[in-house]
N, C-alpha and C. Protein backbone atom coordinates (compact mmCIF):
# COMPACT_ATOMS: atom_id res chain seq x y z
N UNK A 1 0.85 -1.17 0.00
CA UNK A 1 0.00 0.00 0.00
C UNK A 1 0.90 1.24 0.00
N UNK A 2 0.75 2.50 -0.89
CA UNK A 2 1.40 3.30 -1.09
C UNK A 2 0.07 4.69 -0.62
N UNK A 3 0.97 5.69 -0.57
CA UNK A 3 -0.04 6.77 -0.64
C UNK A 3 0.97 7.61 -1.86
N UNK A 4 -0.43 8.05 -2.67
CA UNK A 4 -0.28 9.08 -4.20
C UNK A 4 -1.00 10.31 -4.02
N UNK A 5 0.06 10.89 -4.03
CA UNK A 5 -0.14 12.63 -4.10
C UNK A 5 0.21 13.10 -5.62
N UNK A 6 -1.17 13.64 -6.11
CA UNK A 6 -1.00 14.42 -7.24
C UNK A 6 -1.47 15.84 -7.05
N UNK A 7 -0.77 17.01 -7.87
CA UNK A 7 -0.73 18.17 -7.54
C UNK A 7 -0.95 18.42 -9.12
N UNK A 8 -2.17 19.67 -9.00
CA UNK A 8 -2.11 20.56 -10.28
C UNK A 8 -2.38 22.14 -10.49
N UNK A 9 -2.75 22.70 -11.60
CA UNK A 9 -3.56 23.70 -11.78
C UNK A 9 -4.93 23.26 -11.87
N UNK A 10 -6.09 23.92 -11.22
CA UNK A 10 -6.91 23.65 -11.43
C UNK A 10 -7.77 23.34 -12.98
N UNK A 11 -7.29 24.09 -14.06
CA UNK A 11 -8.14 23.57 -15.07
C UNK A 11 -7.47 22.48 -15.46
N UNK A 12 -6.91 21.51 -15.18
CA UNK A 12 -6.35 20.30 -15.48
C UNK A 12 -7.46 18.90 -14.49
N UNK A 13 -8.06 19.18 -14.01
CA UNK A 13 -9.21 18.45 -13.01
C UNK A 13 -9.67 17.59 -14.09
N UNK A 14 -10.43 18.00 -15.18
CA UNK A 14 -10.86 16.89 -16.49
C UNK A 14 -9.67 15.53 -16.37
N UNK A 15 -8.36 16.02 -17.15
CA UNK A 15 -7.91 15.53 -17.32
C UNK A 15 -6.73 14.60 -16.47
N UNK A 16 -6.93 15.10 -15.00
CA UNK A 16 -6.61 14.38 -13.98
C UNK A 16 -7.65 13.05 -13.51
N UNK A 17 -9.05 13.43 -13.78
CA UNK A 17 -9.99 12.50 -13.67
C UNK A 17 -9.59 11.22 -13.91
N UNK A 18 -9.52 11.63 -15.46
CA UNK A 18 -9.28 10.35 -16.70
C UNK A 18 -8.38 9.86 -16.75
N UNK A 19 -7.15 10.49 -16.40
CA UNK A 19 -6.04 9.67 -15.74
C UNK A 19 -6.24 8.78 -14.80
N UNK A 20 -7.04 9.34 -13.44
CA UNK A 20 -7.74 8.06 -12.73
C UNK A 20 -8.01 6.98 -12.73
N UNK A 21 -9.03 7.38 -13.63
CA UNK A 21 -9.92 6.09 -14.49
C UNK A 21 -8.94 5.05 -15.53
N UNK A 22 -8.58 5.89 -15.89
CA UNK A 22 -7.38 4.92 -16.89
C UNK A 22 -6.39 4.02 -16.19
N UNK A 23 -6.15 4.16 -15.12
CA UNK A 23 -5.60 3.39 -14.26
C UNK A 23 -5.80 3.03 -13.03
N UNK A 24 -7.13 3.32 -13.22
CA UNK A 24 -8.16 1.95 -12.24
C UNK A 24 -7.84 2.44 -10.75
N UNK A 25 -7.67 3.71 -10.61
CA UNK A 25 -7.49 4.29 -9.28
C UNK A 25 -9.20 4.80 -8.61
N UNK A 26 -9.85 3.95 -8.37
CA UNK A 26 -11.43 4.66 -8.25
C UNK A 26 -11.41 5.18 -6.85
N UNK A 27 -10.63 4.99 -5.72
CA UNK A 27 -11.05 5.66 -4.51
C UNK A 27 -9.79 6.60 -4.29
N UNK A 28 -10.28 7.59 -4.50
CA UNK A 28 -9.12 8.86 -4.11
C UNK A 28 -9.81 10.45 -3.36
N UNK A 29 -9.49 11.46 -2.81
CA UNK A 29 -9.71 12.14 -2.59
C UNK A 29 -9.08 13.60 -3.28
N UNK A 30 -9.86 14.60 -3.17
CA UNK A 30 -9.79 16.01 -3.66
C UNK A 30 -9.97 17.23 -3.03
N UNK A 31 -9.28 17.78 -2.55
CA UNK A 31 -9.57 18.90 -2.25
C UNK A 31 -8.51 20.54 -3.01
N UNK A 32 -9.21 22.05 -2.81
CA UNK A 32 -8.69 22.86 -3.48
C UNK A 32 -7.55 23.54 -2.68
N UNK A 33 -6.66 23.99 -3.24
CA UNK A 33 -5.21 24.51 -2.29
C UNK A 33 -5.01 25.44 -3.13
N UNK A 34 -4.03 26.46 -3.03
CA UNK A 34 -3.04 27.47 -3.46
C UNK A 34 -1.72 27.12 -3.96
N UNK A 35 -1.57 27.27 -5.34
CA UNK A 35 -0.25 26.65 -5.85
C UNK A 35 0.54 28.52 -5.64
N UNK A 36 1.80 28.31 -5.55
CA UNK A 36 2.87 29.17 -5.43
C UNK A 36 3.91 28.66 -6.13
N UNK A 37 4.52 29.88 -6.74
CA UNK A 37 5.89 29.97 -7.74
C UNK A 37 6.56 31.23 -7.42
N UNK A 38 7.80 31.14 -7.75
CA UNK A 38 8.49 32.31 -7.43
C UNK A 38 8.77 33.62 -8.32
N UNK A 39 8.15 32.49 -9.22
CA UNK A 39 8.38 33.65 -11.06
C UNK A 39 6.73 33.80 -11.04
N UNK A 40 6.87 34.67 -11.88
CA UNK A 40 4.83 35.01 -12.66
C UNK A 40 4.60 33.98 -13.50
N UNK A 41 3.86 33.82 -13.38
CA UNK A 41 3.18 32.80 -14.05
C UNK A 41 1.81 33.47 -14.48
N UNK A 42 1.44 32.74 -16.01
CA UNK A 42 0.06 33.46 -16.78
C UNK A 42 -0.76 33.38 -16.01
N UNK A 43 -1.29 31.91 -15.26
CA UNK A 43 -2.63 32.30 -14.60
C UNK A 43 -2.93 33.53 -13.58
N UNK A 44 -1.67 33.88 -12.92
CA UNK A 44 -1.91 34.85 -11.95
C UNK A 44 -1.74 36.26 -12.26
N UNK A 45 -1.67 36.58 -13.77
CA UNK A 45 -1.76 37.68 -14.69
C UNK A 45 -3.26 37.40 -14.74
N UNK A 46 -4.49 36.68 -15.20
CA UNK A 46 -5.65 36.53 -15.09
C UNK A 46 -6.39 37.07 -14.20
N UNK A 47 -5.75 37.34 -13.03
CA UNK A 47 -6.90 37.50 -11.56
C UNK A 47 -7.58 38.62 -12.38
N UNK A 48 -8.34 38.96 -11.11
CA UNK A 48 -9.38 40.43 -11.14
C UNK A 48 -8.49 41.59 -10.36
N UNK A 49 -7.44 41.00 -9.58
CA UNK A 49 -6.35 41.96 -8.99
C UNK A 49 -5.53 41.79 -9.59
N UNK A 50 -5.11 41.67 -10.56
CA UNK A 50 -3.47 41.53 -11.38
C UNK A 50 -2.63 42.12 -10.32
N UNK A 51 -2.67 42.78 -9.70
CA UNK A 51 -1.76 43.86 -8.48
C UNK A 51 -1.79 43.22 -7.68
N UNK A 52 -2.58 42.41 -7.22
CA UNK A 52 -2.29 41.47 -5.43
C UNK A 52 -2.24 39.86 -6.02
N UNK A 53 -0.60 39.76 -4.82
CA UNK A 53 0.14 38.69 -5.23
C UNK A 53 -0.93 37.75 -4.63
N UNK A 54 -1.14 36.64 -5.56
CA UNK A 54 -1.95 35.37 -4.88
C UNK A 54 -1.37 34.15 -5.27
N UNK A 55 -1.70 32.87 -4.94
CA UNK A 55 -1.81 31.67 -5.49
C UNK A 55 -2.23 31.49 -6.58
N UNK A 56 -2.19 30.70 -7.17
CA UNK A 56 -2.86 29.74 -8.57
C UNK A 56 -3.91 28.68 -7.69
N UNK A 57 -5.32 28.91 -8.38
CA UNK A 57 -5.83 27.70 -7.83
C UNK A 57 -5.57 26.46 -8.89
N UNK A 58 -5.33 26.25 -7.36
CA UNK A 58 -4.67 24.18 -7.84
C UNK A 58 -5.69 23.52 -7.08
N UNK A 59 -5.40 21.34 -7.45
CA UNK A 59 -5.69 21.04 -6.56
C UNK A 59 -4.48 19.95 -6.58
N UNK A 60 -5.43 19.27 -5.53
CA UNK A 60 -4.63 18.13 -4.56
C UNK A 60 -5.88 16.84 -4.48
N UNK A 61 -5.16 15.39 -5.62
CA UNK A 61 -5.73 14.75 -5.44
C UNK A 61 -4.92 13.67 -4.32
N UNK A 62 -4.75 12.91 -3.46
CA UNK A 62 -4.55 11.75 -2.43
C UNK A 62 -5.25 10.44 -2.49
N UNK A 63 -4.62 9.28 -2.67
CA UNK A 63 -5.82 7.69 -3.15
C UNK A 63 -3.86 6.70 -2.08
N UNK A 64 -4.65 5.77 -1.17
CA UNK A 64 -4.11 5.18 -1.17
C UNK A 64 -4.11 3.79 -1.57
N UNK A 65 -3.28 3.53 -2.72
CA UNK A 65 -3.43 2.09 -4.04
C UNK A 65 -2.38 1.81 -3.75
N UNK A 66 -2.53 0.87 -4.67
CA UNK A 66 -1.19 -0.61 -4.98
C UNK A 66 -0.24 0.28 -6.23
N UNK A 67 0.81 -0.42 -6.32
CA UNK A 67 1.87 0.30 -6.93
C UNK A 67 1.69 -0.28 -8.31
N UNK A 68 1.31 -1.25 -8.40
CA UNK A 68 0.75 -1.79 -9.99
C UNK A 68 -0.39 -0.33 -10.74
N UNK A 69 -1.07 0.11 -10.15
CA UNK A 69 -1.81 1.29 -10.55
C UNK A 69 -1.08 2.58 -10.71
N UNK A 70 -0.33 2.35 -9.86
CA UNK A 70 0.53 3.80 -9.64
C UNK A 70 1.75 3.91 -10.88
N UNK A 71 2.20 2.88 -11.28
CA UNK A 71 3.16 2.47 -12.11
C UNK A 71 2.44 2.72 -13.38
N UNK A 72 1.13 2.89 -13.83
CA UNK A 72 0.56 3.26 -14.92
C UNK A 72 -0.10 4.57 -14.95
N UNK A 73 -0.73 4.97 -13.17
CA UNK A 73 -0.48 6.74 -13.50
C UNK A 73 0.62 7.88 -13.89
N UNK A 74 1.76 6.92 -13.41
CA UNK A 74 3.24 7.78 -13.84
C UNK A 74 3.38 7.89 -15.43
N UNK A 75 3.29 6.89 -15.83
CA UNK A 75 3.44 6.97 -17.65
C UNK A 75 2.47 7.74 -17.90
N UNK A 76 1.11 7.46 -17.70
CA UNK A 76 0.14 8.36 -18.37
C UNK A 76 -0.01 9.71 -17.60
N UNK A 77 0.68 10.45 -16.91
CA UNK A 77 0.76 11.56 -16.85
C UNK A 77 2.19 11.88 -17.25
N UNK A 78 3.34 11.31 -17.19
CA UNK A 78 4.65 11.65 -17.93
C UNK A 78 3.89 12.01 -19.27
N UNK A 79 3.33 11.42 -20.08
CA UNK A 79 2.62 11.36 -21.54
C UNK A 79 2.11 12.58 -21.67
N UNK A 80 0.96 13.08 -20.73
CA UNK A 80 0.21 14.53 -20.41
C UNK A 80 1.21 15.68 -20.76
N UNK A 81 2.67 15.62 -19.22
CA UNK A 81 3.19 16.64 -19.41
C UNK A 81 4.26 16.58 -20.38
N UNK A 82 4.57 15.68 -21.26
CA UNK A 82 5.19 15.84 -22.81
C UNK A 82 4.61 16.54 -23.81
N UNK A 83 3.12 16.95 -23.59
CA UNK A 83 2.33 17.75 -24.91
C UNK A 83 1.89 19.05 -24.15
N UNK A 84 1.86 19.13 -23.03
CA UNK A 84 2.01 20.51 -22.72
C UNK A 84 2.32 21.38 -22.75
N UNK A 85 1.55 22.72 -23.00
CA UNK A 85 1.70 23.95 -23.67
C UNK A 85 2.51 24.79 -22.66
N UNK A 86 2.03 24.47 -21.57
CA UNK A 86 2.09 25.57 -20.26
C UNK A 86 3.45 24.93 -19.49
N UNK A 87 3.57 25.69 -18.58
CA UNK A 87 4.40 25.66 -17.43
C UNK A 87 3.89 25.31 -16.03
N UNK A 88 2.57 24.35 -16.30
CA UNK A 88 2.16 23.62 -15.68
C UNK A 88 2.11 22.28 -14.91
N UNK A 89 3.32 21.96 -15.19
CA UNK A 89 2.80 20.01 -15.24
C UNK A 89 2.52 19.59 -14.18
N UNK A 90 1.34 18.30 -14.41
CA UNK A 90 0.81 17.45 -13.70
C UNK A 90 1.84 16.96 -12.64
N UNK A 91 2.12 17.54 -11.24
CA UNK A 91 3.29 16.58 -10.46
C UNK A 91 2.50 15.45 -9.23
N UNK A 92 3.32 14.26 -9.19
CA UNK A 92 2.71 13.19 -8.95
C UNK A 92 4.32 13.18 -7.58
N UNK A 93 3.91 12.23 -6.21
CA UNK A 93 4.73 12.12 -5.57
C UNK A 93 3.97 10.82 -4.75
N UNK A 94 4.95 9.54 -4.31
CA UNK A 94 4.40 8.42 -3.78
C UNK A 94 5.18 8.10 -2.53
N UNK A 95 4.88 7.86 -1.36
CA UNK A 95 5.25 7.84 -0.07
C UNK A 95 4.90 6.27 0.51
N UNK A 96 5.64 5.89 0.85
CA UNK A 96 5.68 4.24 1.25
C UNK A 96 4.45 4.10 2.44
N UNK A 97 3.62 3.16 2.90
CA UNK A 97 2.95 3.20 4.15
C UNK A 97 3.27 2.27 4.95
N UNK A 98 4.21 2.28 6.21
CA UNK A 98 4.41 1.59 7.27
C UNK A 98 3.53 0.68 8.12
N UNK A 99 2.25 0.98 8.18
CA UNK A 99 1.37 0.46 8.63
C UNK A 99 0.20 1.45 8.57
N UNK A 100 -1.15 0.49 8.53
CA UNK A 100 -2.06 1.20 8.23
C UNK A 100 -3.24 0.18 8.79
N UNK A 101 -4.26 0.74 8.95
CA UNK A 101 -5.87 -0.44 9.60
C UNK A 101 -7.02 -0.10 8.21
């Protein structure tokens, strides 16, 4: 049992889904966070304050699976951030679990 942390920009949520699904990850969780960078970045030229420094809304998906699943979300999001336009990419991070009930 592993725990999978994926991190994005929020308009990438579609296509984080289907990544999911494509690799048979069906129980995971979501919630919304504040992405930070140290350079500007386009989305945060978008606000309604262009003048007040903020976050990027991102999110944060968490599923704890088997590494056979996880071993096929890595390719198919390596795949994602190879055709990407932006300075966005999909980042994925996996943490071992010591014990768990």
């Amino acid at each position: 049992m592993k725990l999978l942390i994926v991190t994005s920009v929020a308009e990438f949520q579609k296509e984080i889904l289907s990544i999911f699904k494509k690799a048979k990850i069906e129980a995971f969780s979501r919630t919304e966070i504040d992405g930070y960078k140290n350079t500007n970045s386009v989305i945060a030229t978008r606000s309604w304050f262009p003048g007040e420094k903020g976050g990027n809304e991102s999110l944060m998906f968490f599923s704890f699976t088997e590494n056979e699943k996880i071993e096929l979300l890595f390719k198919l999001v390596s795949e994602f951030n190879e055709n990407l336009e932006t300075n966005n990419p999909i980042r994925v991070a996996v943490l071992n679990i010591e014990n768990y009930i």
